[in-house]
Protein backbone atom coordinates (compact mmCIF):
# COMPACT_ATOMS: atom_id res chain seq x y z
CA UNK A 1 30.90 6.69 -4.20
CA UNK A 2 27.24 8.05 -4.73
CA UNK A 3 25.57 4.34 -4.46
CA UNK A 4 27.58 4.47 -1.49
CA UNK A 5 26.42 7.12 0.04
CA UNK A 6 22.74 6.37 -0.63
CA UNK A 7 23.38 2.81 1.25
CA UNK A 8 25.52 2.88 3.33
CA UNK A 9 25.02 -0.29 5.64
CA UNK A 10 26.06 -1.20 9.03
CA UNK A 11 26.58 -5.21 9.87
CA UNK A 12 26.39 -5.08 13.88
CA UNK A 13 29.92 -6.38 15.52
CA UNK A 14 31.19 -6.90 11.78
CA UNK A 15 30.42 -3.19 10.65
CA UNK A 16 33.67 -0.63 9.62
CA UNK A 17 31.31 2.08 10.53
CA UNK A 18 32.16 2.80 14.07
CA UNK A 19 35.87 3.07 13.15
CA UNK A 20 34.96 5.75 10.93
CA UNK A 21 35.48 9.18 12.41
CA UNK A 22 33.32 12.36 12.46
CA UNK A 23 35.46 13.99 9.68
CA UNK A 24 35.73 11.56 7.97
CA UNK A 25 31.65 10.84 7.75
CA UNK A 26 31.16 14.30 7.41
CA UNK A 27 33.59 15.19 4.54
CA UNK A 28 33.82 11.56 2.23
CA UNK A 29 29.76 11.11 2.70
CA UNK A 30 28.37 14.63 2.71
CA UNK A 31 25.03 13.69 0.97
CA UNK A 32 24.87 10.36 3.11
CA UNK A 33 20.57 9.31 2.97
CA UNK A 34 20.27 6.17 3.71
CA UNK A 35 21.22 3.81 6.60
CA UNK A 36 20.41 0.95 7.71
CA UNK A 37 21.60 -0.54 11.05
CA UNK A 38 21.10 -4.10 12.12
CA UNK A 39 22.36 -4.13 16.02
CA UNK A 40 24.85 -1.44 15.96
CA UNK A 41 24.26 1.30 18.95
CA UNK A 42 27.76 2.88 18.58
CA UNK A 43 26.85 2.92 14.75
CA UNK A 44 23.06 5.18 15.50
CA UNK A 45 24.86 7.08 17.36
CA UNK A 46 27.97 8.43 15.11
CA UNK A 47 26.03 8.18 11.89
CA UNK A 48 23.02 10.98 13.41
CA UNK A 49 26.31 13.11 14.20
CA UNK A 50 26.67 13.06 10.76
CA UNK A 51 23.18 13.34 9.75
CA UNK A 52 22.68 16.65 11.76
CA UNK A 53 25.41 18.54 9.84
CA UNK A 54 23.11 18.17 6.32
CA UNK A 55 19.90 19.85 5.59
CA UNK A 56 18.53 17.09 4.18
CA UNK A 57 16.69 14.22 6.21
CA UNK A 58 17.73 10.84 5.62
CA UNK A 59 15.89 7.90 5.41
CA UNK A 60 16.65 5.34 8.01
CA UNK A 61 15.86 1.65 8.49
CA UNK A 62 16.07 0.38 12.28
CA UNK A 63 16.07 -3.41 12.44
CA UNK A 64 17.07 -4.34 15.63
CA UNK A 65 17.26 -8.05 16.52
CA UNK A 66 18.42 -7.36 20.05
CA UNK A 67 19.29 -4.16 21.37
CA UNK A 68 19.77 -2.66 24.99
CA UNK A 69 18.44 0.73 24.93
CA UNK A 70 16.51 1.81 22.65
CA UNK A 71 16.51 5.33 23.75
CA UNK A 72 19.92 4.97 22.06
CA UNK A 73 18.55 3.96 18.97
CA UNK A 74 17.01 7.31 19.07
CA UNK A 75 19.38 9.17 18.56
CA UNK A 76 18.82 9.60 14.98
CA UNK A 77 15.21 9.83 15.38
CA UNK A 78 15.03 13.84 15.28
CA UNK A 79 16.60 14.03 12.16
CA UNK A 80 15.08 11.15 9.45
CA UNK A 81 12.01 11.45 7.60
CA UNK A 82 11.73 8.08 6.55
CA UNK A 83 11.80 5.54 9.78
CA UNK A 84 11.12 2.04 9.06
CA UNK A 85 10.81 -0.47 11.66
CA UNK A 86 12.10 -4.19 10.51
CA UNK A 87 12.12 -7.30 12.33
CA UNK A 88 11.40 -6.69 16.17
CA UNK A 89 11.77 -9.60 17.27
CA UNK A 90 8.89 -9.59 20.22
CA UNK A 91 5.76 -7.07 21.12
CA UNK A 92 7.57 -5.89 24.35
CA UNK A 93 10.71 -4.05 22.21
CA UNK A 94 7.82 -2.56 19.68
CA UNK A 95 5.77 -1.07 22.17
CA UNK A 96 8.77 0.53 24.06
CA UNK A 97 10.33 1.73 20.45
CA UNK A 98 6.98 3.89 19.52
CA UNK A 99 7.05 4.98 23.14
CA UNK A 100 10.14 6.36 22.96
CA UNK A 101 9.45 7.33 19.34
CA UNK A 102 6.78 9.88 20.31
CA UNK A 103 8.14 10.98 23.54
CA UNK A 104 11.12 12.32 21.53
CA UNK A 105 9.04 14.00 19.31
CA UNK A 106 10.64 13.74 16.43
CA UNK A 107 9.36 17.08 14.27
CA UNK A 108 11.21 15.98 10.68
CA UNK A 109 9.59 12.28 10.12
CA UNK A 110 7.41 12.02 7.04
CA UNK A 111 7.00 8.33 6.53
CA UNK A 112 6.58 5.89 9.36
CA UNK A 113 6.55 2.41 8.39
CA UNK A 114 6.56 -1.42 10.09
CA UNK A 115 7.74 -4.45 8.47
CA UNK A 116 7.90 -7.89 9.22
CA UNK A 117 7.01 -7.19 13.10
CA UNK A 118 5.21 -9.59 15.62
CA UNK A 119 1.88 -9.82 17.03
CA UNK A 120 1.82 -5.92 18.08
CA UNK A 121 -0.68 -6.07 21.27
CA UNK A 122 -3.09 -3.81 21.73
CA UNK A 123 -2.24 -1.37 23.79
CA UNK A 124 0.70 -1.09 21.75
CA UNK A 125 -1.00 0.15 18.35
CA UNK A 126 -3.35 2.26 20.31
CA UNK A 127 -0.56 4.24 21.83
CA UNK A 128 0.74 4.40 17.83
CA UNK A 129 -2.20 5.94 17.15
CA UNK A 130 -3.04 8.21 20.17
CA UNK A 131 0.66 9.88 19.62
CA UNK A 132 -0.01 11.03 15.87
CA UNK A 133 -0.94 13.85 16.86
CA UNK A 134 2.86 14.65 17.90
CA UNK A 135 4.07 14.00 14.68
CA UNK A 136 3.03 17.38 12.67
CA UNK A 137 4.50 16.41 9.70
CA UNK A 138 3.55 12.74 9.35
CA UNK A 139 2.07 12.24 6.13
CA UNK A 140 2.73 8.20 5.43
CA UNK A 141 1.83 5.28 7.73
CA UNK A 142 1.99 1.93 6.89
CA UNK A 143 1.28 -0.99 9.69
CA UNK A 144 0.38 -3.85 6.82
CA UNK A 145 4.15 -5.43 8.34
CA UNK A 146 2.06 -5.57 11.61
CA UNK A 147 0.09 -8.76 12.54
CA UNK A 148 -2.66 -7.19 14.81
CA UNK A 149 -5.83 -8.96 15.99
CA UNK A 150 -8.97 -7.78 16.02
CA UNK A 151 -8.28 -6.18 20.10
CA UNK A 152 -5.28 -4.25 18.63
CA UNK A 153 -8.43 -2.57 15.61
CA UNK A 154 -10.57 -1.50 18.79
CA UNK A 155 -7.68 -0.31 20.63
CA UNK A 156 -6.70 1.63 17.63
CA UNK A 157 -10.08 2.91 17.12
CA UNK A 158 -10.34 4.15 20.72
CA UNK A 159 -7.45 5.91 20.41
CA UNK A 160 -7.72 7.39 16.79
CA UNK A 161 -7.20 11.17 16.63
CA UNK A 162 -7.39 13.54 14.47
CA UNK A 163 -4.18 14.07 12.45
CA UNK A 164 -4.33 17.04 9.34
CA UNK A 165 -1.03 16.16 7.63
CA UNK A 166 -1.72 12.16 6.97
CA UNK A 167 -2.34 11.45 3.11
CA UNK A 168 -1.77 7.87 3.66
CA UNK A 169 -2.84 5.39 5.51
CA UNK A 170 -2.23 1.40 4.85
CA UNK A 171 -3.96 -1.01 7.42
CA UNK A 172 -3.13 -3.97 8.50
CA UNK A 173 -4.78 -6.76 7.90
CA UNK A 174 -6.16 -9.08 10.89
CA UNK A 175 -4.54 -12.40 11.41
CA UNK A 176 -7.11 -14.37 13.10
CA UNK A 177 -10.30 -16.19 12.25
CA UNK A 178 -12.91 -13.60 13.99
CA UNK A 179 -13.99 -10.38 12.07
CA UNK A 180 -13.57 -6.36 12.76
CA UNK A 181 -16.30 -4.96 13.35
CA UNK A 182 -16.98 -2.20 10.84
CA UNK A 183 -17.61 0.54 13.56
CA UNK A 184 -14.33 0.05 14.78
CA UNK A 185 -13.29 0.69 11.16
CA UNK A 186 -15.26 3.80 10.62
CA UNK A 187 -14.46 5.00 13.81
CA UNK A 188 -10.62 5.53 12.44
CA UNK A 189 -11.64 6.64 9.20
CA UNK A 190 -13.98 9.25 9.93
CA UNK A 191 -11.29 11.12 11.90
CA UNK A 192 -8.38 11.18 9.07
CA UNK A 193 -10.50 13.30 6.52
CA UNK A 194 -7.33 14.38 4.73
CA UNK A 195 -6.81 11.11 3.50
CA UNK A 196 -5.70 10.72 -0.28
CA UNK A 197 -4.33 7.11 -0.19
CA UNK A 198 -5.97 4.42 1.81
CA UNK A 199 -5.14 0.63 1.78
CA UNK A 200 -7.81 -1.64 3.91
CA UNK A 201 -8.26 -5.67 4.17
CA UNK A 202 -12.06 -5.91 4.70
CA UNK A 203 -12.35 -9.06 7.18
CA UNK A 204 -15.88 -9.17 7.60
CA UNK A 205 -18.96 -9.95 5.41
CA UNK A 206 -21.40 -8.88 7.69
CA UNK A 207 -23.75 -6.28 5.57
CA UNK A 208 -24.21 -4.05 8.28
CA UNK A 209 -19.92 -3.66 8.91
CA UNK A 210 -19.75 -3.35 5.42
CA UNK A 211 -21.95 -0.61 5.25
CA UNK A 212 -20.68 1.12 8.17
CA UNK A 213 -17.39 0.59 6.47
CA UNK A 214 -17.94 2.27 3.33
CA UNK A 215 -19.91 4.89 4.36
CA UNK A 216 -17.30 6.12 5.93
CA UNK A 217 -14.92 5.38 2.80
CA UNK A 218 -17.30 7.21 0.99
CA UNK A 219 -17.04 10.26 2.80
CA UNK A 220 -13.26 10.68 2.59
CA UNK A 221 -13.90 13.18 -0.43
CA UNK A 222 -9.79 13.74 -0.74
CA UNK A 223 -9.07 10.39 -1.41
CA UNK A 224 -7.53 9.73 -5.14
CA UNK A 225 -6.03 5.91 -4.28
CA UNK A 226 -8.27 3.26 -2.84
CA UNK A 227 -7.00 -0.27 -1.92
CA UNK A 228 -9.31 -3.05 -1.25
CA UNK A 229 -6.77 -6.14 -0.81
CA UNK A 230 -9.76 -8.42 0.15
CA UNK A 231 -12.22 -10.99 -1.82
CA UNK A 232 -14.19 -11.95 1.49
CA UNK A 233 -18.06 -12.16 0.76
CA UNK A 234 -19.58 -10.81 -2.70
CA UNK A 235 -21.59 -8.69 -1.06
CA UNK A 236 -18.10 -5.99 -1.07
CA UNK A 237 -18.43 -5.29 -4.78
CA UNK A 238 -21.53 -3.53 -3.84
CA UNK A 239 -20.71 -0.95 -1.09
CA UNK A 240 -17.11 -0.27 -3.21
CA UNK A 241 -19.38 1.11 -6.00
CA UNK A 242 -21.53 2.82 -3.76
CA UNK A 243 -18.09 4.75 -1.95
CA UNK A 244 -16.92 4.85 -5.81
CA UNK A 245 -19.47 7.00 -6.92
CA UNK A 246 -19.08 9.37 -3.78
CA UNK A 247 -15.71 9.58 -4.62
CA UNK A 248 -15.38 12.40 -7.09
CA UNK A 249 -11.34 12.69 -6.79
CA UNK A 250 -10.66 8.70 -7.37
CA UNK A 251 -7.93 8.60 -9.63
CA UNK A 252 -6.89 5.26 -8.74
CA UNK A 253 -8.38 1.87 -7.76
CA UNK A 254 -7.62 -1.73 -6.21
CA UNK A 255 -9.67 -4.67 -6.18
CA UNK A 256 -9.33 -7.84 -6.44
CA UNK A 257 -12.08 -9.94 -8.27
CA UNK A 258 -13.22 -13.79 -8.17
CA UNK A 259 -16.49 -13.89 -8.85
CA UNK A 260 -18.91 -15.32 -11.69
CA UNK A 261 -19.04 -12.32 -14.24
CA UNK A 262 -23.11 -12.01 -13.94
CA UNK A 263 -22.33 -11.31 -9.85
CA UNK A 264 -25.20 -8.02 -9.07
CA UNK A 265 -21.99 -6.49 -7.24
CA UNK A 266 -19.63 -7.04 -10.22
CA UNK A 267 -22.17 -5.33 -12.29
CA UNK A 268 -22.85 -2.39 -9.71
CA UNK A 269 -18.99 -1.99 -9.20
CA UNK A 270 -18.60 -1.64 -12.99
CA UNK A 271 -20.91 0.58 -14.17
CA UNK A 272 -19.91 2.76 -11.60
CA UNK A 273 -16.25 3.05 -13.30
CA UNK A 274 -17.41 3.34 -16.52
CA UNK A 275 -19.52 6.50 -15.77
CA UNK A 276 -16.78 7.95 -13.06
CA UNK A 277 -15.12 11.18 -14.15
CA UNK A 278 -11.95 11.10 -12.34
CA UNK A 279 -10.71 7.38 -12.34
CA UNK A 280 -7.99 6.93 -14.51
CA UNK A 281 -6.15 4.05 -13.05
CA UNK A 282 -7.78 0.34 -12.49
CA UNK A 283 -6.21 -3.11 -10.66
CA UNK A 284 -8.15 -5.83 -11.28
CA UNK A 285 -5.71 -9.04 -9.76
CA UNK A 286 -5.91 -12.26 -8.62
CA UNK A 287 -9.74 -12.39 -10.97
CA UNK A 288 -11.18 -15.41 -11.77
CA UNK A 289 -11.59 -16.89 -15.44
CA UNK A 290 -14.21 -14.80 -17.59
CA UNK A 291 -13.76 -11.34 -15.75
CA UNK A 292 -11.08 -9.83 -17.38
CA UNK A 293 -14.12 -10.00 -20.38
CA UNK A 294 -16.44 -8.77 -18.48
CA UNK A 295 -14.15 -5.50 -17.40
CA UNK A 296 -12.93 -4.96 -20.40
CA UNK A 297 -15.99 -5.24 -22.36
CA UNK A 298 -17.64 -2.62 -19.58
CA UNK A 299 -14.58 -0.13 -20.91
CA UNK A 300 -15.57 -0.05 -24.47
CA UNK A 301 -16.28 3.73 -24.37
CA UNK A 302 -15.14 4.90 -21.21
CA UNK A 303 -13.10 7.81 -22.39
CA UNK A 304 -11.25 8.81 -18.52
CA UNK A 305 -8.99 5.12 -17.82
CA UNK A 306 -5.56 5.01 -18.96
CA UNK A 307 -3.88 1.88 -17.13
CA UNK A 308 -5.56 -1.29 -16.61
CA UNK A 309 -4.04 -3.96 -15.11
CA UNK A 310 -5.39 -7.81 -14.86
CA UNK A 311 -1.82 -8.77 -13.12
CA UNK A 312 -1.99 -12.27 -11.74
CA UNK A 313 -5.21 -12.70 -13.01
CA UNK A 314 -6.70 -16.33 -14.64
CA UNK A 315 -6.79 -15.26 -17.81
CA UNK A 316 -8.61 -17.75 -20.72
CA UNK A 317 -9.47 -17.06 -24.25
CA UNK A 318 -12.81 -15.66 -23.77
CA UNK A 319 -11.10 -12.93 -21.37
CA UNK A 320 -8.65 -12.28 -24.25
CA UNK A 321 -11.66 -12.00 -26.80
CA UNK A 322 -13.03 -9.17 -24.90
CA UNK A 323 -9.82 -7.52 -24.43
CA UNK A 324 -9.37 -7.73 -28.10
CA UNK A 325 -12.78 -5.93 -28.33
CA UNK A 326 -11.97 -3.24 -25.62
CA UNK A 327 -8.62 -2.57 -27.84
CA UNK A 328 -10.47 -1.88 -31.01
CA UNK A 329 -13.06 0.31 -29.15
CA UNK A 330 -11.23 1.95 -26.42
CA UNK A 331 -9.27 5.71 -27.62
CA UNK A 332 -7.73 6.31 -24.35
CA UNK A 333 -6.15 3.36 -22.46
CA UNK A 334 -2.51 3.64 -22.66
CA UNK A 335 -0.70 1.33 -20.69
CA UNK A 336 -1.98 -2.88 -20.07
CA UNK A 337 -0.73 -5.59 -17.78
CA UNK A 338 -1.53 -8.81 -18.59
CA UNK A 339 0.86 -10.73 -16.84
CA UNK A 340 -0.04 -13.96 -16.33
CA UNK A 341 0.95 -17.77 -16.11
CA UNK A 342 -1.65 -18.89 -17.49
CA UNK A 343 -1.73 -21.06 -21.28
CA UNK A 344 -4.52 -19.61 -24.04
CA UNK A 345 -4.99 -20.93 -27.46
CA UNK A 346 -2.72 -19.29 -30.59
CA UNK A 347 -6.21 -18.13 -32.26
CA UNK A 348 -6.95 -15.70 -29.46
CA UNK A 349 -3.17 -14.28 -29.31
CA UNK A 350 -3.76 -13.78 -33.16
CA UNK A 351 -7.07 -11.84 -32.36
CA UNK A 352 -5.26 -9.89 -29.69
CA UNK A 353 -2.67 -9.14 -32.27
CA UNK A 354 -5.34 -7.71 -34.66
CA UNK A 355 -6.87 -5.46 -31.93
CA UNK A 356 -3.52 -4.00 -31.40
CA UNK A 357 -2.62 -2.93 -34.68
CA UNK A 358 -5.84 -1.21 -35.02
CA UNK A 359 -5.10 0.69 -31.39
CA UNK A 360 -3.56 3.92 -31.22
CA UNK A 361 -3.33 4.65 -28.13
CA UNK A 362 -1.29 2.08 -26.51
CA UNK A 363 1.83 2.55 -25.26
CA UNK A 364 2.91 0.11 -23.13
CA UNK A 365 1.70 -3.47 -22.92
CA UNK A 366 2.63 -6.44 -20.67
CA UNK A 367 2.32 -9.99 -21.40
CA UNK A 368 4.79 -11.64 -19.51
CA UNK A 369 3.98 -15.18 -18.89
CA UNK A 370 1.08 -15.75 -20.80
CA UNK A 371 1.96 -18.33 -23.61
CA UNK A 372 -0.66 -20.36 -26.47
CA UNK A 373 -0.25 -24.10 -26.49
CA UNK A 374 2.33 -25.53 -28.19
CA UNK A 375 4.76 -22.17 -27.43
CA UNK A 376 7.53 -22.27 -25.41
């Protein structure tokens, strides 16, 4: 009964919900949180009956494939604080959804999120982001499910207000060939100074957008997670160690690496975690052969990082050599993903094993996936 009640799940024409009657919702599913509704208005609309008879908020997932009125769909609005938006099927339904959205107001929502939705046009995430301000409580949103263009960045730029409650922010990332303009970029940032959590897909290499870019990174002095889900131009490595430094609070960091280890921006980027006081939490996916080495071997004495993570990454037995070496070293790293498909030789898994029986401090270790030759 209590899985049920957490998801609880309506099917459109083929849903038992609607036959369900207020009582009954309100006295079987008392501590009902979860809902998700497919194409079922009758559904919305008895289920936020039930919803406004509990103190607690639920956490609703609209996915509409075809619906006709979306103020109807609303009804449950006022009372979630988790909304997220699945599968609109064209730009047209989004943009009258966060219309409505806003125009009801809706005082109790927390965490606003899209996913899997169509080309949003412009006009369309610049109203999203002009009516933030009605939302006093927001403190999550997350577009990356939207497939903007670079129009739909200026539009949201233009229309960017200030918003005290938002600790995180996850951008989209642009789907087309042409860059954003860092301005554009800044021009968000620099109004969400509250920010603690920030996810961004850097699309240009353009020194003077980076710049512009960080700088304004740099400035958000509350931020503890940064995100960098990009590898365009090598130049990036740079201006994320110059926002790293600035950022006192960084607890937690992002980036994905393929590079030659002897890059000037690798070497920027990782001096400037070893000697940061705060970070205690490094990604490094998706890195080319010989930097896993080079990271770890930059870690030797840093005396702040506890989880390290080279997820994904190409890992070969050079990169497992200096791992080895960080292990002996390294006091304070406590947790390390190394998952990974990739094949190393049985003399560098021995070495690894050797390092780890001389660590302490260890306590969790991941190495699904990576095999030596000859090993099934």
């Amino acid at each position: 009964m209590e899985e049920a009640e957490r998801h609880l799940e309506s099917s459109g024409k083929e849903s038992w919900l609607p036959l369900l009657s207020d009582f009954f919702l309100h006295h079987f599913f008392p501590s009902l949180r979860h809902y998700n509704s497919i194409d079922d208005i009758y559904s919305c609309r008895q289920v936020s009956k039930c919803f406004r008879q509990h103190r607690n908020p639920p956490r609703v997932t609209l996915a509409p494939a075809k619906f006709k009125s979306v103020n109807r769909m609303l009804a449950i609005a006022p009372v979630v604080e988790k909304l997220t938006i699945r599968n609109f099927m064209d730009a047209s339904n989004v943009s009258r959804f966060i219309d409505s959205l806003f125009f009801a107001n809706a005082k109790s929502l927390r965490v606003l999120q899209l996913e899997l939705c169509p080309r949003i046009k412009p006009a369309a995430l610049g109203l999203l982001m002009a009516n933030i301000a009605k939302l006093p409580n927001l403190t999550e949103l997350d577009l990356t499910g939207a497939q903007v263009d670079t129009a739909a960045f200026e539009a949201m730029a233009k229309s960017a207000v200030p918003c005290s409650s938002l600790l995180s922010l996850r951008l989209p990332q642009i789907n087309l060939d042409n860059y954003l303009d860092g301005g554009s970029m800044a021009t968000i940032l620099c109004k969400l100074t509250s920010l603690e959590s920030l996810c961004i897909f850097p699309s240009s290499s353009h020194p003077l957008d980076l710049a512009s870019m960080f700088e304004a990174v740099g400035d958000l002095r509350k931020l503890t997670h940064l995100e960098i889900s990009s590898q365009r131009g090598p130049s990036i490595r740079s201006y994320v160690a110059s926002a790293t430094r600035r950022l006192t609070n960084l607890q937690s960091l992002y980036l994905p690496v393929s590079s030659t280890p002897n890059e000037a921006g690798l070497q920027e980027l990782l001096k400037a975690i070893e000697n940061h006081p705060s970070l205690t939490q490094l990604a490094v996916p998706y890195s080319s052969q010989e930097i896993a080495a080079t990271v770890s071997r930059s870690l030797l004495r840093n005396t702040t990082l506890k989880a390290l993570s080279f997820a994904s990454a190409q890992i070969a037995d050079l990169d497992l050599m200096g791992i080895s070496e960080m292990l002996v070293e390294n006091k304070t790293l406590t947790s390390l993903d190394l998952n990974s498909t990739c094949r190393v030789s049985n003399s560098s898994l021995e070495h690894l094993g050797h390092a780890l029986a001389q660590n302490s401090s260890l306590k969790w270790l991941n190495m699904v996936g990576l095999t030596g030759m000859g090993l099934e």
